[in-house]
PDB file of N, CA and C in Angstrom:
ATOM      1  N   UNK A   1      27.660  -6.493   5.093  1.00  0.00           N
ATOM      2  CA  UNK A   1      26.272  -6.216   4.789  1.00  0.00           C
ATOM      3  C   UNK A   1      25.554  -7.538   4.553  1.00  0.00           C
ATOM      4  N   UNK A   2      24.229  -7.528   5.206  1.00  0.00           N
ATOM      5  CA  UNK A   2      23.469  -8.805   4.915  1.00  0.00           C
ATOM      6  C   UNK A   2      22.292  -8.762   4.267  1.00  0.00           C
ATOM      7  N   UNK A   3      22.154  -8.834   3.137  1.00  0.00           N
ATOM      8  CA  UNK A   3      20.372  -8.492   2.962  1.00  0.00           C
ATOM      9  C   UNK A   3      19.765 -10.109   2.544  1.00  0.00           C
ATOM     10  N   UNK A   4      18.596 -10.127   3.192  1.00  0.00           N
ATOM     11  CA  UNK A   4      17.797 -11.373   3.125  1.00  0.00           C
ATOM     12  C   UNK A   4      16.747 -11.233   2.391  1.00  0.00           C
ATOM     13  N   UNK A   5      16.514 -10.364   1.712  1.00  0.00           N
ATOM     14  CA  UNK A   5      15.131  -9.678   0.784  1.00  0.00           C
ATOM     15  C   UNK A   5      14.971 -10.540  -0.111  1.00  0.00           C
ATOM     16  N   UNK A   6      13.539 -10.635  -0.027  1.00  0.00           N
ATOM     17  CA  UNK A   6      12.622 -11.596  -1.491  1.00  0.00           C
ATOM     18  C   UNK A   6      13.223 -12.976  -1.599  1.00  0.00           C
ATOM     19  N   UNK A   7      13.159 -13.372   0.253  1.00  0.00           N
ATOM     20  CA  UNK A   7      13.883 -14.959   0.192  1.00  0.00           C
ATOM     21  C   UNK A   7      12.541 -15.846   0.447  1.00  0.00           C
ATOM     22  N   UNK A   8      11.474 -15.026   0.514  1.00  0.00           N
ATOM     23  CA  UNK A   8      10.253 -16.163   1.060  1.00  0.00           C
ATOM     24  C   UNK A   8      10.151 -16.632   2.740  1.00  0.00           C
ATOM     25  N   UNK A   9      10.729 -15.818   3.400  1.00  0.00           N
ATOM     26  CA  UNK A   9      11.016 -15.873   4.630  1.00  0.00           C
ATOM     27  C   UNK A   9       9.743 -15.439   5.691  1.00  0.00           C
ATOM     28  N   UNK A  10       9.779 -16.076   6.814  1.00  0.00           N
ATOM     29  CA  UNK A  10       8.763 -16.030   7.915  1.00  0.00           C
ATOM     30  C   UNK A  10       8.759 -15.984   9.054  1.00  0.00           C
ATOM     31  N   UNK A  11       8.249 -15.474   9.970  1.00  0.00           N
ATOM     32  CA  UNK A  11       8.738 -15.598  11.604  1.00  0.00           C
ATOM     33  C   UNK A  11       9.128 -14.208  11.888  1.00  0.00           C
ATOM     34  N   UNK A  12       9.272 -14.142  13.328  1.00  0.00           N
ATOM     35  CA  UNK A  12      10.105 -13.073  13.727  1.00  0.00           C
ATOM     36  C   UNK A  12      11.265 -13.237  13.820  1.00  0.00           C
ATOM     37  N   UNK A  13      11.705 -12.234  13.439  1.00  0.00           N
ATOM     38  CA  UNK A  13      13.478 -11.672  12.986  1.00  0.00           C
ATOM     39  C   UNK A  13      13.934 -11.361  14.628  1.00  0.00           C
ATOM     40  N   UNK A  14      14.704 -12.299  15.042  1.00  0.00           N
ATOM     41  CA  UNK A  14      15.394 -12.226  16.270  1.00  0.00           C
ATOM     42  C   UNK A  14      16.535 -10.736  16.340  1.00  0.00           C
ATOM     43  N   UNK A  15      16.161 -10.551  17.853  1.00  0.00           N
ATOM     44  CA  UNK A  15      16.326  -8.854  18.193  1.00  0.00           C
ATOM     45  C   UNK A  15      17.685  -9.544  19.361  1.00  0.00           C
ATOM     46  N   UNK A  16      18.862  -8.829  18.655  1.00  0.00           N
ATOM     47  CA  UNK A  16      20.374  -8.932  20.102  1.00  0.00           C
ATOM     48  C   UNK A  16      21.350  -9.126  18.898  1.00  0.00           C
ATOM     49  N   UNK A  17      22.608  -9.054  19.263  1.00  0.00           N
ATOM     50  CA  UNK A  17      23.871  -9.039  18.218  1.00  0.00           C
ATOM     51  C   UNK A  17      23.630  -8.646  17.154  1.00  0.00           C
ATOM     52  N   UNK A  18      23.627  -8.887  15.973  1.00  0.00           N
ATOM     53  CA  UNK A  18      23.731  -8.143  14.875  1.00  0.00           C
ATOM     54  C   UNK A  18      22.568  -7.133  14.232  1.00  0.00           C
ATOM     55  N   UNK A  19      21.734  -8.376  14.241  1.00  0.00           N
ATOM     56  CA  UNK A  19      20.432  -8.319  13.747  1.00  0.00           C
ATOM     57  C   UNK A  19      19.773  -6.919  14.282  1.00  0.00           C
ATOM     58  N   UNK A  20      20.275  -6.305  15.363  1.00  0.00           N
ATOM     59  CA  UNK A  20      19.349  -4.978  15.432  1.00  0.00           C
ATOM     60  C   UNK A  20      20.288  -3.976  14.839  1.00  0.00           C
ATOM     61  N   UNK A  21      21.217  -4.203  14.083  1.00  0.00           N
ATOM     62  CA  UNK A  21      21.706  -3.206  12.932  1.00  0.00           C
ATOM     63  C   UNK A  21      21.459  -3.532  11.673  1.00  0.00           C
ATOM     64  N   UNK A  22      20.644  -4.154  11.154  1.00  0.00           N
ATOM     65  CA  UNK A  22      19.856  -4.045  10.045  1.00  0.00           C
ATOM     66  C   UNK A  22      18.516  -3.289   9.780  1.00  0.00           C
ATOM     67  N   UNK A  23      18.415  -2.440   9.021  1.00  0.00           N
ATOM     68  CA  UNK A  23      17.259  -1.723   8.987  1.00  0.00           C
ATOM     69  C   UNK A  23      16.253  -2.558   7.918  1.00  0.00           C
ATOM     70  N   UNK A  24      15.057  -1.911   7.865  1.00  0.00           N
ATOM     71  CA  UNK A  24      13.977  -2.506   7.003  1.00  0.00           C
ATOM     72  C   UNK A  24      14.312  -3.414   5.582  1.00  0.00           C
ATOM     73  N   UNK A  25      15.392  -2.605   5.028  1.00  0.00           N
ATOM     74  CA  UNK A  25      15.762  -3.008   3.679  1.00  0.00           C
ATOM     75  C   UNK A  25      16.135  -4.145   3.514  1.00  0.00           C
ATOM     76  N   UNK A  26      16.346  -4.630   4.506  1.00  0.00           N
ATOM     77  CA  UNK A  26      17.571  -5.784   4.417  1.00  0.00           C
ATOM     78  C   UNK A  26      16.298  -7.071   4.291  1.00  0.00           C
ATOM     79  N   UNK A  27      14.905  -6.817   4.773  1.00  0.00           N
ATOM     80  CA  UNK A  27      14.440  -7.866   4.938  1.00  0.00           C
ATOM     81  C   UNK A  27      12.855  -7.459   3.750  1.00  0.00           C
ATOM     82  N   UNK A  28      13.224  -6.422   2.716  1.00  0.00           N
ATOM     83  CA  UNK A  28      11.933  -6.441   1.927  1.00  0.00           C
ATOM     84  C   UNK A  28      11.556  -7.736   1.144  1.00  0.00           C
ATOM     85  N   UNK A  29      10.356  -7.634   0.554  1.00  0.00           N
ATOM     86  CA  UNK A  29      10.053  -8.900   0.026  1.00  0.00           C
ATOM     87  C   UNK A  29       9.693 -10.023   0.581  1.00  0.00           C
ATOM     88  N   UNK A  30       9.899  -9.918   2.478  1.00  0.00           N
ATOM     89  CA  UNK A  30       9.093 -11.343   3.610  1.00  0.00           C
ATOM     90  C   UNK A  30       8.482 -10.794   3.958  1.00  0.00           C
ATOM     91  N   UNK A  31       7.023 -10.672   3.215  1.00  0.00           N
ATOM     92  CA  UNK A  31       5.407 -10.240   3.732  1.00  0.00           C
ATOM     93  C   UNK A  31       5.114 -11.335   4.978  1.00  0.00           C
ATOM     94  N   UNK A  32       6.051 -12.495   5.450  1.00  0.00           N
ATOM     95  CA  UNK A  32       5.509 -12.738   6.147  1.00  0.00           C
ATOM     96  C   UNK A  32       6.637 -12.458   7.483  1.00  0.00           C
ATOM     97  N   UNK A  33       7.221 -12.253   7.803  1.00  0.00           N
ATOM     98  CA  UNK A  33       8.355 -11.750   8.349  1.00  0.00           C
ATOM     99  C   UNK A  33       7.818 -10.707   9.520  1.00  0.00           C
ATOM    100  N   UNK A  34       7.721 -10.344  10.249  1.00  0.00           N
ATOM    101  CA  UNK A  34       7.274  -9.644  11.664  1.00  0.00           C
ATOM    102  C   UNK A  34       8.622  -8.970  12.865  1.00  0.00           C
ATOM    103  N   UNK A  35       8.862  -8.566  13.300  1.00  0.00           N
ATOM    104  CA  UNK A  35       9.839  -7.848  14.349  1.00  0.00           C
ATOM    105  C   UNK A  35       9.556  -6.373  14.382  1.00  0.00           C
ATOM    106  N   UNK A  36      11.096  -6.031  15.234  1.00  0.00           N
ATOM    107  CA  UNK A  36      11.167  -5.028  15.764  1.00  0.00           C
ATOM    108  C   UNK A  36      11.837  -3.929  14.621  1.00  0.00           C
ATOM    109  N   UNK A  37      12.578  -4.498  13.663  1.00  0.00           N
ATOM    110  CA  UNK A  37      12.934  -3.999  12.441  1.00  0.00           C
ATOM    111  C   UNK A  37      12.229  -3.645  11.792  1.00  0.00           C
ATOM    112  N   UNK A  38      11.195  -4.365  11.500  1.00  0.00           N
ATOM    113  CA  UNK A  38      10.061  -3.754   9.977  1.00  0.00           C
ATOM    114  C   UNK A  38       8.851  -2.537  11.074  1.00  0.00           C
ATOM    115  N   UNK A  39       8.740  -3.134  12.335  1.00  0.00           N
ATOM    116  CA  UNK A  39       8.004  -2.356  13.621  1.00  0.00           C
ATOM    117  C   UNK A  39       6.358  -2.879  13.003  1.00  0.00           C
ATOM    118  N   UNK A  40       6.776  -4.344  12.873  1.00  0.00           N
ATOM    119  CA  UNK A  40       5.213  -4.985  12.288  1.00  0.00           C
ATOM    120  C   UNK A  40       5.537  -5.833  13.389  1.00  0.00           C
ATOM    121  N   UNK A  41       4.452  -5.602  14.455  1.00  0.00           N
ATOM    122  CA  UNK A  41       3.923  -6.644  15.600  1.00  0.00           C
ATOM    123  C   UNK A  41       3.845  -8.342  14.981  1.00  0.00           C
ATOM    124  N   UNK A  42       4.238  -9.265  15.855  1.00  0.00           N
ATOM    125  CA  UNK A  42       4.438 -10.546  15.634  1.00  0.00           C
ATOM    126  C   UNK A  42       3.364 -10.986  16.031  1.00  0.00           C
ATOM    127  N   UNK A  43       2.360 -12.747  15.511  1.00  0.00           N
ATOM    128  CA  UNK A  43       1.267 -12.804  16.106  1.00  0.00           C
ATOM    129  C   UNK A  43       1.675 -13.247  17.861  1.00  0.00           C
ATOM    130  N   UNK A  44       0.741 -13.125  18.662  1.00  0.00           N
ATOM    131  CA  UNK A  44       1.738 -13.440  19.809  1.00  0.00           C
ATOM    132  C   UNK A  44       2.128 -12.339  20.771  1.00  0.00           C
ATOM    133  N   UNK A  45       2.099 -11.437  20.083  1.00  0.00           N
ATOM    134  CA  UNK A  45       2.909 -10.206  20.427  1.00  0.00           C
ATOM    135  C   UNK A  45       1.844  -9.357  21.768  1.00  0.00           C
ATOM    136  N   UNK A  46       1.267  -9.716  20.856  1.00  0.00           N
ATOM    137  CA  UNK A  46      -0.426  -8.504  22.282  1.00  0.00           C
ATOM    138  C   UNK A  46      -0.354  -9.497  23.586  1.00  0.00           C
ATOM    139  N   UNK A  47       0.245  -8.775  24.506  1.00  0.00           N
ATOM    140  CA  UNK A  47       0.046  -8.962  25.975  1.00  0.00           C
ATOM    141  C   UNK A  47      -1.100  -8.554  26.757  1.00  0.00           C
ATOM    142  N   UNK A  48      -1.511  -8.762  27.766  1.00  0.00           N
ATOM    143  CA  UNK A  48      -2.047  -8.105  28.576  1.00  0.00           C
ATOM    144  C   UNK A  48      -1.455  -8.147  29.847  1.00  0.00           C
ATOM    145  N   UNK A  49      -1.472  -6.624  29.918  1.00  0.00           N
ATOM    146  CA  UNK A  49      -0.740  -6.062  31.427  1.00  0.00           C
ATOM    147  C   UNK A  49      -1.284  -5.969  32.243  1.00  0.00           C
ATOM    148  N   UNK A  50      -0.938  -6.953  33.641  1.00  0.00           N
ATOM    149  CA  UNK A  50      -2.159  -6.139  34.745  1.00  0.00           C
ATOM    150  C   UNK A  50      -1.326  -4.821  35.516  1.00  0.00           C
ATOM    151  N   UNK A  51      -2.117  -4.264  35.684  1.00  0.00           N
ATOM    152  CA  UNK A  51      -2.346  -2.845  36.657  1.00  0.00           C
ATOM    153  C   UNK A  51      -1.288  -3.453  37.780  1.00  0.00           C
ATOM    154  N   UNK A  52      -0.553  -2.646  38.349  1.00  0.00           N
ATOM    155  CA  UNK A  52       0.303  -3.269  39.751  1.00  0.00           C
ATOM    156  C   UNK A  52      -0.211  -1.994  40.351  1.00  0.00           C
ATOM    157  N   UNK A  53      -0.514  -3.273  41.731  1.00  0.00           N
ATOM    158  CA  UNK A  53      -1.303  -1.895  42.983  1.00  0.00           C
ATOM    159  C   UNK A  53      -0.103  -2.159  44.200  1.00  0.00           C
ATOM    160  N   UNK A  54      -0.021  -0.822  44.615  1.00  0.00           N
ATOM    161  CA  UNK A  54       1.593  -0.838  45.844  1.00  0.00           C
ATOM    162  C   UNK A  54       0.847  -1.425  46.627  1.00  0.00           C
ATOM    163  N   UNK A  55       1.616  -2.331  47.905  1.00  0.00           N
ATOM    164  CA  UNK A  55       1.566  -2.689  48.479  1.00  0.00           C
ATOM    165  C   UNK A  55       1.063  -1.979  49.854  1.00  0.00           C
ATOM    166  N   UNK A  56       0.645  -2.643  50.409  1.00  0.00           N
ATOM    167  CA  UNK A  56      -0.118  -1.746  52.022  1.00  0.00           C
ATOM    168  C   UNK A  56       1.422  -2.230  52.752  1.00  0.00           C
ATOM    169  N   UNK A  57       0.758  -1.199  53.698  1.00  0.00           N
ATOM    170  CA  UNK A  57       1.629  -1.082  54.848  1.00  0.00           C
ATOM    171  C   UNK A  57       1.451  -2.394  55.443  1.00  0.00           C
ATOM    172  N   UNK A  58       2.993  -2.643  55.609  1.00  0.00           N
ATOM    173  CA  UNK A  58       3.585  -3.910  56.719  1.00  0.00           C
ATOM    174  C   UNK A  58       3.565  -5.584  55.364  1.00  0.00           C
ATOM    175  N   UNK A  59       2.769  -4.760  54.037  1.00  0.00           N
ATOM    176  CA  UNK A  59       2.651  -6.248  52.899  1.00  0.00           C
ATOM    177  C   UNK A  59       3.836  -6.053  52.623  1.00  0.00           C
ATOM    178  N   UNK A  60       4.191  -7.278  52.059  1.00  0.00           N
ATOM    179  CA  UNK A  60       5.301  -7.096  50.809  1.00  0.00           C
ATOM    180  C   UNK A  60       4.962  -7.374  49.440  1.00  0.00           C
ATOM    181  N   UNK A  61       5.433  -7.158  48.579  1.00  0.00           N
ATOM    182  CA  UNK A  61       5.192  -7.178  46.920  1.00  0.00           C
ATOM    183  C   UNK A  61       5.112  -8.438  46.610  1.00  0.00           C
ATOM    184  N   UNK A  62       5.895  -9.490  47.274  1.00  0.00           N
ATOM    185  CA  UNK A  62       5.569 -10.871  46.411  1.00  0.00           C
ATOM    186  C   UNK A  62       5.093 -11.569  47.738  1.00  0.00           C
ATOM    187  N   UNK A  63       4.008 -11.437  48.322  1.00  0.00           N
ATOM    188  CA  UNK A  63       3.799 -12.197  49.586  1.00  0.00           C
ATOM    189  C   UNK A  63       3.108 -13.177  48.978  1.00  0.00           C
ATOM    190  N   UNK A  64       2.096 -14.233  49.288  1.00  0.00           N
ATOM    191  CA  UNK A  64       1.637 -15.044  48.818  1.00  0.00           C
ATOM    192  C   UNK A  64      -0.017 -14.501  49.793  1.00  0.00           C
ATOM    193  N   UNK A  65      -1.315 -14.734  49.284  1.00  0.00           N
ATOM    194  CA  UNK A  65      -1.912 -14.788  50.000  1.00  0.00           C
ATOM    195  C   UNK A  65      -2.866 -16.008  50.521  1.00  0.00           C
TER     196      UNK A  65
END
């Protein structure tokens, strides 16, 4: 068991091996702390997606124009 709570901690909490078997608890007390664990968006985080339009007949998907 790992708990990191009320360490003064910041950043996003890296997501792969262990770390995505810790639930919320483990990290109370880092108001500044962000991931996929607490499900508090990181700054950074807002993408923008473009729309993908299929390809015409005879294009291909990564052609260059």
């Amino acid at each position: 068991m790992l708990d990191l709570s009320n360490n003064n901690l910041s950043g996003r909490i890296p997501w792969g091996r262990h770390f995505e078997t810790f639930d919320a608890s483990c990290f109370e007390g880092n108001i500044n702390l962000c991931g996929v664990q607490l499900n508090k968006s990181c700054p950074g985080d807002e993408t923008v997606q473009e729309t993908q339009q299929p390809a015409m007949d005879g294009e291909e998907e990564d052609s260059i124009l």
